[in-house]
N, C-alpha and C. Protein backbone atom coordinates (compact mmCIF):
# COMPACT_ATOMS: atom_id res chain seq x y z
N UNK A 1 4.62 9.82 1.34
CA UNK A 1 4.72 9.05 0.12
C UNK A 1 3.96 9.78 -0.99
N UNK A 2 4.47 10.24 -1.69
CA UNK A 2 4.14 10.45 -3.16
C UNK A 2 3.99 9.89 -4.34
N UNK A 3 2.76 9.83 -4.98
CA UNK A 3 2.29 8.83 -6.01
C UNK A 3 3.33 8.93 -7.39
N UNK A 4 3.92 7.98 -7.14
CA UNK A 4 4.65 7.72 -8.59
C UNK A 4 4.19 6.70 -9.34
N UNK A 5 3.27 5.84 -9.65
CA UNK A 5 2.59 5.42 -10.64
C UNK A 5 1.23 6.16 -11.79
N UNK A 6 1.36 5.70 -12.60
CA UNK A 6 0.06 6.39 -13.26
C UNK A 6 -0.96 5.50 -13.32
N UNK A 7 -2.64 6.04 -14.13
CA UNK A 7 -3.36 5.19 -13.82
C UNK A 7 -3.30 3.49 -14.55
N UNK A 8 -3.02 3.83 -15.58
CA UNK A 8 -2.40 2.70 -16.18
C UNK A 8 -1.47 1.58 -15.49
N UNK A 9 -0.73 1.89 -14.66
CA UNK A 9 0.26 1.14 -14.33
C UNK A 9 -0.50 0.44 -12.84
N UNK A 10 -0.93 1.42 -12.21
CA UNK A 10 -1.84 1.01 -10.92
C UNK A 10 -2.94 -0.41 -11.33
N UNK A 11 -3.78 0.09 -12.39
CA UNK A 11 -4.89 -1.13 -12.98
C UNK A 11 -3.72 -2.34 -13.19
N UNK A 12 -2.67 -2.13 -14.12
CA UNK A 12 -2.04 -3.78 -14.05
C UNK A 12 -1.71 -4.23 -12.77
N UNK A 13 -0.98 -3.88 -11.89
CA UNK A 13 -0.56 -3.95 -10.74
C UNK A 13 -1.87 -4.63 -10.23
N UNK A 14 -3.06 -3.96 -9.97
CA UNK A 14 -4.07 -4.58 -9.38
C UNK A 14 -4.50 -5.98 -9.84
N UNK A 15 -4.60 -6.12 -11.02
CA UNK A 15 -5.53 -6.92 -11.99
C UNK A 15 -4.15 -8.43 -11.38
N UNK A 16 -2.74 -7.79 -11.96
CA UNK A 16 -2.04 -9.18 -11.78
C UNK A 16 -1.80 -9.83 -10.43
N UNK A 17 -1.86 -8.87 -9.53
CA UNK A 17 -1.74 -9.15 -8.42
C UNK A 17 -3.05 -10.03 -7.71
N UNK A 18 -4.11 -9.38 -8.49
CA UNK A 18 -5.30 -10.76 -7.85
C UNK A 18 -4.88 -11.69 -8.42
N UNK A 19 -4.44 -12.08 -9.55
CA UNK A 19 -4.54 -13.31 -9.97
C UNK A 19 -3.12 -13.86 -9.21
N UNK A 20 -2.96 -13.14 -9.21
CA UNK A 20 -1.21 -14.00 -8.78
C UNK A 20 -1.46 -14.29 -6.82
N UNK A 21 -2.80 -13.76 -6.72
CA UNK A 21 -3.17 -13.99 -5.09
C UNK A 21 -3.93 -15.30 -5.25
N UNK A 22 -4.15 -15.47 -6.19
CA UNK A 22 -5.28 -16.81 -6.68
C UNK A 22 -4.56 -18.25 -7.09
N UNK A 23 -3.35 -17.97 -7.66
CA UNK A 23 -2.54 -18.57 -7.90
C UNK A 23 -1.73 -19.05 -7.00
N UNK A 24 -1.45 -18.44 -5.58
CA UNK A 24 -1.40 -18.72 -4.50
C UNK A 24 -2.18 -19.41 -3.37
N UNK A 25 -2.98 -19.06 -3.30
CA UNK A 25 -4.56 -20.17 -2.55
C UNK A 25 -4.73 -21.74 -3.75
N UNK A 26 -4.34 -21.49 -4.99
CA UNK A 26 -4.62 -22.68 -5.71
C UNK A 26 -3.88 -23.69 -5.54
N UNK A 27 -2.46 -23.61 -5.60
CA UNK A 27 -1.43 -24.43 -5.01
C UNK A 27 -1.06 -23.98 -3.55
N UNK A 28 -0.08 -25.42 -2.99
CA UNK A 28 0.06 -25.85 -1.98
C UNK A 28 2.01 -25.64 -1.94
N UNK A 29 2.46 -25.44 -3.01
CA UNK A 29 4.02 -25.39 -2.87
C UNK A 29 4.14 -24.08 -2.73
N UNK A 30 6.01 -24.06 -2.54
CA UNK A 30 6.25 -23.12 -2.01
C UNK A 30 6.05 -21.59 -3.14
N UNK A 31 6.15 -22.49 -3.87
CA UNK A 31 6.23 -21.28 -5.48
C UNK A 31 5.24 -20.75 -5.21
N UNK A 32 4.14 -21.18 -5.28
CA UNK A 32 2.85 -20.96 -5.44
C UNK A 32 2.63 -19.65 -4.12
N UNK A 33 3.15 -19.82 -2.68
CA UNK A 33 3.14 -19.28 -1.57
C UNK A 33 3.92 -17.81 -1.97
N UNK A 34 4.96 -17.83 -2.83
CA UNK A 34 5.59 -16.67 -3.23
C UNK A 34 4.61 -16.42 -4.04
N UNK A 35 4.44 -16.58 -5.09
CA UNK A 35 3.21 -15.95 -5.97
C UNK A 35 2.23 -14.99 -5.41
N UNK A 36 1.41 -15.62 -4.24
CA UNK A 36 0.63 -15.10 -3.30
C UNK A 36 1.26 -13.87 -3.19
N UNK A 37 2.50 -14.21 -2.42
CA UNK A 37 3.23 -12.64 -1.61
C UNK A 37 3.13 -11.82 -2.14
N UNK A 38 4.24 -12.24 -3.71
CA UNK A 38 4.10 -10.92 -4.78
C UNK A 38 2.92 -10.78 -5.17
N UNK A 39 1.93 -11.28 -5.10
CA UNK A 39 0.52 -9.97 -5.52
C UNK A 39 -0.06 -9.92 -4.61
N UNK A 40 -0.17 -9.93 -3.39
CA UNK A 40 -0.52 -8.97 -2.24
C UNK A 40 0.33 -7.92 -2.29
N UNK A 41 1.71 -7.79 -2.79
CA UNK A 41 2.26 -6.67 -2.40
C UNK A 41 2.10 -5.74 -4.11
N UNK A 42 1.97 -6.33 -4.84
CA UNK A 42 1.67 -5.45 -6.20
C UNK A 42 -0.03 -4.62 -6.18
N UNK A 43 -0.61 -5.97 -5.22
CA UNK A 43 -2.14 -4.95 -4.92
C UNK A 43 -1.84 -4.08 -3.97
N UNK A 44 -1.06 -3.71 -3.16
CA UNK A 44 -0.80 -3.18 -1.78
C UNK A 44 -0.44 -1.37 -2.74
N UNK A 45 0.85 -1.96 -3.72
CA UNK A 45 1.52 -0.59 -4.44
C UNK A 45 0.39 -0.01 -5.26
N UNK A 46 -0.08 -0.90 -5.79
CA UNK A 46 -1.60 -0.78 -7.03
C UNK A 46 -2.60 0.52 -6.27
N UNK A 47 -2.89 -0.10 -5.04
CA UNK A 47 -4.31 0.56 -4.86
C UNK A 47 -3.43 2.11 -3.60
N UNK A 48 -1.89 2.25 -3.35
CA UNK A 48 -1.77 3.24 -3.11
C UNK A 48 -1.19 4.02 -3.96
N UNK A 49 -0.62 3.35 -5.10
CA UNK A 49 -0.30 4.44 -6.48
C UNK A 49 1.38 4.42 -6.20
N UNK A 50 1.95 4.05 -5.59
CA UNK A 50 3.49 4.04 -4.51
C UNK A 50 4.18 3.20 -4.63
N UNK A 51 5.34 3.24 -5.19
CA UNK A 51 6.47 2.07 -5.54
C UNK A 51 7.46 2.51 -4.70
N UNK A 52 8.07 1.73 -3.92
CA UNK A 52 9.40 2.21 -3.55
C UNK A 52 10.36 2.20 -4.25
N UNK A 53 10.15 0.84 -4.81
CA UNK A 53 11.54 0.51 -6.18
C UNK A 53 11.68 1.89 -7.34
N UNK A 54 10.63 2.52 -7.55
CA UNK A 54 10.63 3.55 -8.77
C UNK A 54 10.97 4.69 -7.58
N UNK A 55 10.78 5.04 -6.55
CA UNK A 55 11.19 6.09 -5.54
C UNK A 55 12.75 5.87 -5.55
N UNK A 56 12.88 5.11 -5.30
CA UNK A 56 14.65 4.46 -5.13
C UNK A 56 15.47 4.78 -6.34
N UNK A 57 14.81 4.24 -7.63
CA UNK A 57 15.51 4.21 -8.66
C UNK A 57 15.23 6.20 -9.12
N UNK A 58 14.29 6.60 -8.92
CA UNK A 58 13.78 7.82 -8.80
C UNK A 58 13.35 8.06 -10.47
N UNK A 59 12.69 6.85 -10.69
CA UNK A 59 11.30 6.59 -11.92
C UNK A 59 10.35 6.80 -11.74
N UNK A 60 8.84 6.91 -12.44
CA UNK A 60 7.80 6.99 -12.16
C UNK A 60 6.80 6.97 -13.70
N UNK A 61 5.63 6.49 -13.87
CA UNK A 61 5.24 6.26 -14.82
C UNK A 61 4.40 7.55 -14.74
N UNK A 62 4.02 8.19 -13.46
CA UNK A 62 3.10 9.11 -13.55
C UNK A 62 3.81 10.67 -14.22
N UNK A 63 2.61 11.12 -14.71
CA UNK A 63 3.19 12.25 -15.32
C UNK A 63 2.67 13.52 -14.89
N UNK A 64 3.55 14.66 -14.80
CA UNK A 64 3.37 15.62 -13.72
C UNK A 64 3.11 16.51 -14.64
C-alpha cells in the first residue's frame, strides 16, 4: 500500500473521524452506530495515509 493522501487530508480524516466515533457512543440508534463505523474507518485511512477509494479511482491528494 502506497500513501496516497497528503498531510492535510490525513489531519481531517483523523479529527472527523473522532468525532464521528463520539457521535456514535453518544446515541443508541442505528444512525448513530453507522456514524461510529465511518470514523473508525476514516481514522483507520487517516493514521495510515491509504485510501482505497482514491487507489481505485487512481486519485490522490498527495503530491509526488
Amino acid at each position: 500500500m502506497k500513501q496516497n493522501e497528503s498531510n492535510v487530508d490525513r489531519i481531517i480524516r483523523v479529527v472527523a473521524g473522532i468525532a464521528l466515533i463520539f457521535i456514535g457512543f453518544s446515541g443508541g440508534s442505528g444512525l448513530a452506530i453507522v456514524a461510529g463505523v465511518i470514523g473508525a474507518v476514516l481514522v483507520f485511512t487517516g493514521v495510515l495515509g491509504f485510501c482505497p477509494i482514491y487507489a481505485a479511482l487512481k486519485i490522490g491528494t498527495l503530491k509526488k
